[in-house]
C-alpha atoms as a PDB file:
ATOM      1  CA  UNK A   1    -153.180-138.497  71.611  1.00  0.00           C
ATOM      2  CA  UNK A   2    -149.434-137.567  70.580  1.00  0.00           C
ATOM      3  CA  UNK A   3    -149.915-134.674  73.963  1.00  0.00           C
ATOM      4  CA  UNK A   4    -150.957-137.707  75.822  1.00  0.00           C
ATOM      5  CA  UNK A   5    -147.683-139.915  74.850  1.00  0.00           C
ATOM      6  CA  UNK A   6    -145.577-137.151  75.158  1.00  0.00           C
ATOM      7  CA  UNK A   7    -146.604-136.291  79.014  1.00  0.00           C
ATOM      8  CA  UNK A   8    -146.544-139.684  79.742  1.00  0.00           C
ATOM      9  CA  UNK A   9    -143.100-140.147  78.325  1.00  0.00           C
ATOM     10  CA  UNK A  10    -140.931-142.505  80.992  1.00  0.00           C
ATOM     11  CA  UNK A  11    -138.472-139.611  82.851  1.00  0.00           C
ATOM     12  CA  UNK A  12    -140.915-136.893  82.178  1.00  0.00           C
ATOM     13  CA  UNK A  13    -141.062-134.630  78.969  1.00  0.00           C
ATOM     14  CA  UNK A  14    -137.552-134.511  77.583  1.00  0.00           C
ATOM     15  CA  UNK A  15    -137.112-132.740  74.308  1.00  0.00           C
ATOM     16  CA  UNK A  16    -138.270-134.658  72.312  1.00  0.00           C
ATOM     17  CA  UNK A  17    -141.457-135.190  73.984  1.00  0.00           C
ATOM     18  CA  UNK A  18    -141.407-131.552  74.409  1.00  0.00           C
ATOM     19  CA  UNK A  19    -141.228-130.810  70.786  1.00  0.00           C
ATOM     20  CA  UNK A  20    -144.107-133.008  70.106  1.00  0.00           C
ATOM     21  CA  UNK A  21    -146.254-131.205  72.468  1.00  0.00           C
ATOM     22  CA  UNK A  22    -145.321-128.183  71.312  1.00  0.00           C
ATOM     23  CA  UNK A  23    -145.715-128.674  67.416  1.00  0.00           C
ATOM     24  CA  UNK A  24    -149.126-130.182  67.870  1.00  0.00           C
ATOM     25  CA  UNK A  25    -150.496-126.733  69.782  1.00  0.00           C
ATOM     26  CA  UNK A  26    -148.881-124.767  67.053  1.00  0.00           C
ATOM     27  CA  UNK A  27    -150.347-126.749  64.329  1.00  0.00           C
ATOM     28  CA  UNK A  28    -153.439-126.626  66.350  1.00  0.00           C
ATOM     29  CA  UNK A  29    -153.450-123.287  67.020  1.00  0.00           C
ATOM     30  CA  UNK A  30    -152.688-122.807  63.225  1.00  0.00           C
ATOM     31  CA  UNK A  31    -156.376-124.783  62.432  1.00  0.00           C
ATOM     32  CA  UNK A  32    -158.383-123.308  64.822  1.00  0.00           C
ATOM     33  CA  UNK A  33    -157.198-119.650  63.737  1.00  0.00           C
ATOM     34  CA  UNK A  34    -157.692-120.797  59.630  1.00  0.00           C
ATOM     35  CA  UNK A  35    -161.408-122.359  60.499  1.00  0.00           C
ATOM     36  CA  UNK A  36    -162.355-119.148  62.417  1.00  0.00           C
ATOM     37  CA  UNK A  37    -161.623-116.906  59.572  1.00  0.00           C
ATOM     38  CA  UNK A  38    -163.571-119.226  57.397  1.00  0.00           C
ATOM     39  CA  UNK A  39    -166.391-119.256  59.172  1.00  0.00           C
ATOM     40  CA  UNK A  40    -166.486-115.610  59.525  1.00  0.00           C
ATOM     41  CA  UNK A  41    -166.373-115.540  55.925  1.00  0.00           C
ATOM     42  CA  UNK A  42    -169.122-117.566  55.508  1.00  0.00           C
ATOM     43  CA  UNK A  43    -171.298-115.635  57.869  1.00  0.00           C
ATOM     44  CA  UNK A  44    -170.187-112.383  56.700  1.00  0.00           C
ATOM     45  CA  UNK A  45    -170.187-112.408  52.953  1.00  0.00           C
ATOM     46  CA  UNK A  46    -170.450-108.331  53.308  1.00  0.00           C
ATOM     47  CA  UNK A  47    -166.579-107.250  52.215  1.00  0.00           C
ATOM     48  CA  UNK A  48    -167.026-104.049  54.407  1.00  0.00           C
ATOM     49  CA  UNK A  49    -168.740-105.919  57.361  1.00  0.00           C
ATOM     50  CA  UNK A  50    -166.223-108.778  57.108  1.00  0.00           C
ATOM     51  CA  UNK A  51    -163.089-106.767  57.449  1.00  0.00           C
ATOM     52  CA  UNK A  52    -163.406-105.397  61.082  1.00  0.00           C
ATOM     53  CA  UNK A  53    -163.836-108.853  62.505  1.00  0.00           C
ATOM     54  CA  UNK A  54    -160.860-110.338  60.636  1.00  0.00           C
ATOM     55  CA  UNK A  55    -158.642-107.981  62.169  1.00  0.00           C
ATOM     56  CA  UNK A  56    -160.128-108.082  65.357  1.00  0.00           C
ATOM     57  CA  UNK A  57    -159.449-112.428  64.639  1.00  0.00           C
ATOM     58  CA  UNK A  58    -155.521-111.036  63.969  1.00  0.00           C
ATOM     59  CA  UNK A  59    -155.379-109.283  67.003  1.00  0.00           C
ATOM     60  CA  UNK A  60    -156.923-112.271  68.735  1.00  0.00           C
ATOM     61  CA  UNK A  61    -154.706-114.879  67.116  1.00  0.00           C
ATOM     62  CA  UNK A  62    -151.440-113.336  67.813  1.00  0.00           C
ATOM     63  CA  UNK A  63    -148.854-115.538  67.011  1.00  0.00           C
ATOM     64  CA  UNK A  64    -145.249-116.029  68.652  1.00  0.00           C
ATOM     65  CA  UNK A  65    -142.444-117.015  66.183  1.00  0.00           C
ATOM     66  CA  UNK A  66    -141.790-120.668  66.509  1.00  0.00           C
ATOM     67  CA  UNK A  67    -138.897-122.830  65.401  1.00  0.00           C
ATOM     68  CA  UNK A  68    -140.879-125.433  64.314  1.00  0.00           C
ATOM     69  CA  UNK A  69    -137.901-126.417  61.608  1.00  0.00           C
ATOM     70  CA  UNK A  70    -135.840-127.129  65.002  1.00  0.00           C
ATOM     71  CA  UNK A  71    -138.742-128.737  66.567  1.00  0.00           C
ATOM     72  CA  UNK A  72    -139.569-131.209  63.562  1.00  0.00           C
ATOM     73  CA  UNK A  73    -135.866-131.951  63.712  1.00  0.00           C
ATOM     74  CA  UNK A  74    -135.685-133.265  67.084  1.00  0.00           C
ATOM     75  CA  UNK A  75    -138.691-135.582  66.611  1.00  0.00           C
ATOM     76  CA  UNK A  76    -136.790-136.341  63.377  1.00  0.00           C
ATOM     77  CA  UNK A  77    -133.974-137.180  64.774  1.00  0.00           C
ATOM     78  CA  UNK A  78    -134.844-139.277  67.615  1.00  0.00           C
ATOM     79  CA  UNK A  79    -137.095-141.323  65.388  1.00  0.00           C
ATOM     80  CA  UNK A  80    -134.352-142.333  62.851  1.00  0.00           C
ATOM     81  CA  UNK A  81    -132.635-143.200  66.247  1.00  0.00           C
ATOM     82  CA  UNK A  82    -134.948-145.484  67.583  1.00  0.00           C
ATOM     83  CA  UNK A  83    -136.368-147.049  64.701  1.00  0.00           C
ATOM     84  CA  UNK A  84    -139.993-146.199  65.165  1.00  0.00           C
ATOM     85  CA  UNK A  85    -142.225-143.444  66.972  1.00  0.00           C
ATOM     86  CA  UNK A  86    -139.673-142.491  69.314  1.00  0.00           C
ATOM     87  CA  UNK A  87    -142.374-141.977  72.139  1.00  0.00           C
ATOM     88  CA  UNK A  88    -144.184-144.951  74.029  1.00  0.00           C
ATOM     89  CA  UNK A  89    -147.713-146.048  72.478  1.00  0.00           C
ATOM     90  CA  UNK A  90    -149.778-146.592  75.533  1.00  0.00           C
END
């Protein structure tokens, strides 16, 4: 729902809505990644079998440095500003 808010944001997606967007895939991204490598785990209890397919999850996973400090401070920010959610509800 916060994507949804954000691309409907009056004006288009501004920065703020921007760094709403983009946090939530990151954190998202972050999940999906964590819950793969658990359930790889848990279908590979073999330490020896196990360890190719993690890497091969790294590989997949790849992750692009973020400034999500800079991100959460914009949404921060703007909410402190406006008093409440800083992006419209409906």
């Amino acid at each position: 729902s916060a994507v949804a808010r954000a691309l409907q944001a009056p004006g288009g997606a501004g920065p703020v809505a921007e760094a709403c967007v983009r946090l939530h895939a990151l954190e998202a991204h972050e999940r999906a990644v964590a819950a793969a490598r658990r359930a790889v785990r848990a279908a590979v209890p073999d330490a020896a079998a196990c360890r190719p397919l993690l890497r091969s999850l790294r590989l997949l996973a790849d992750d692009e440095p973020a400034d999500t400090v800079s991100m959460r401070e914009t949404i921060v920010e703007a909410t402190l500003r406006a008093g409440k959610y800083p992006l419209p509800m409906e």
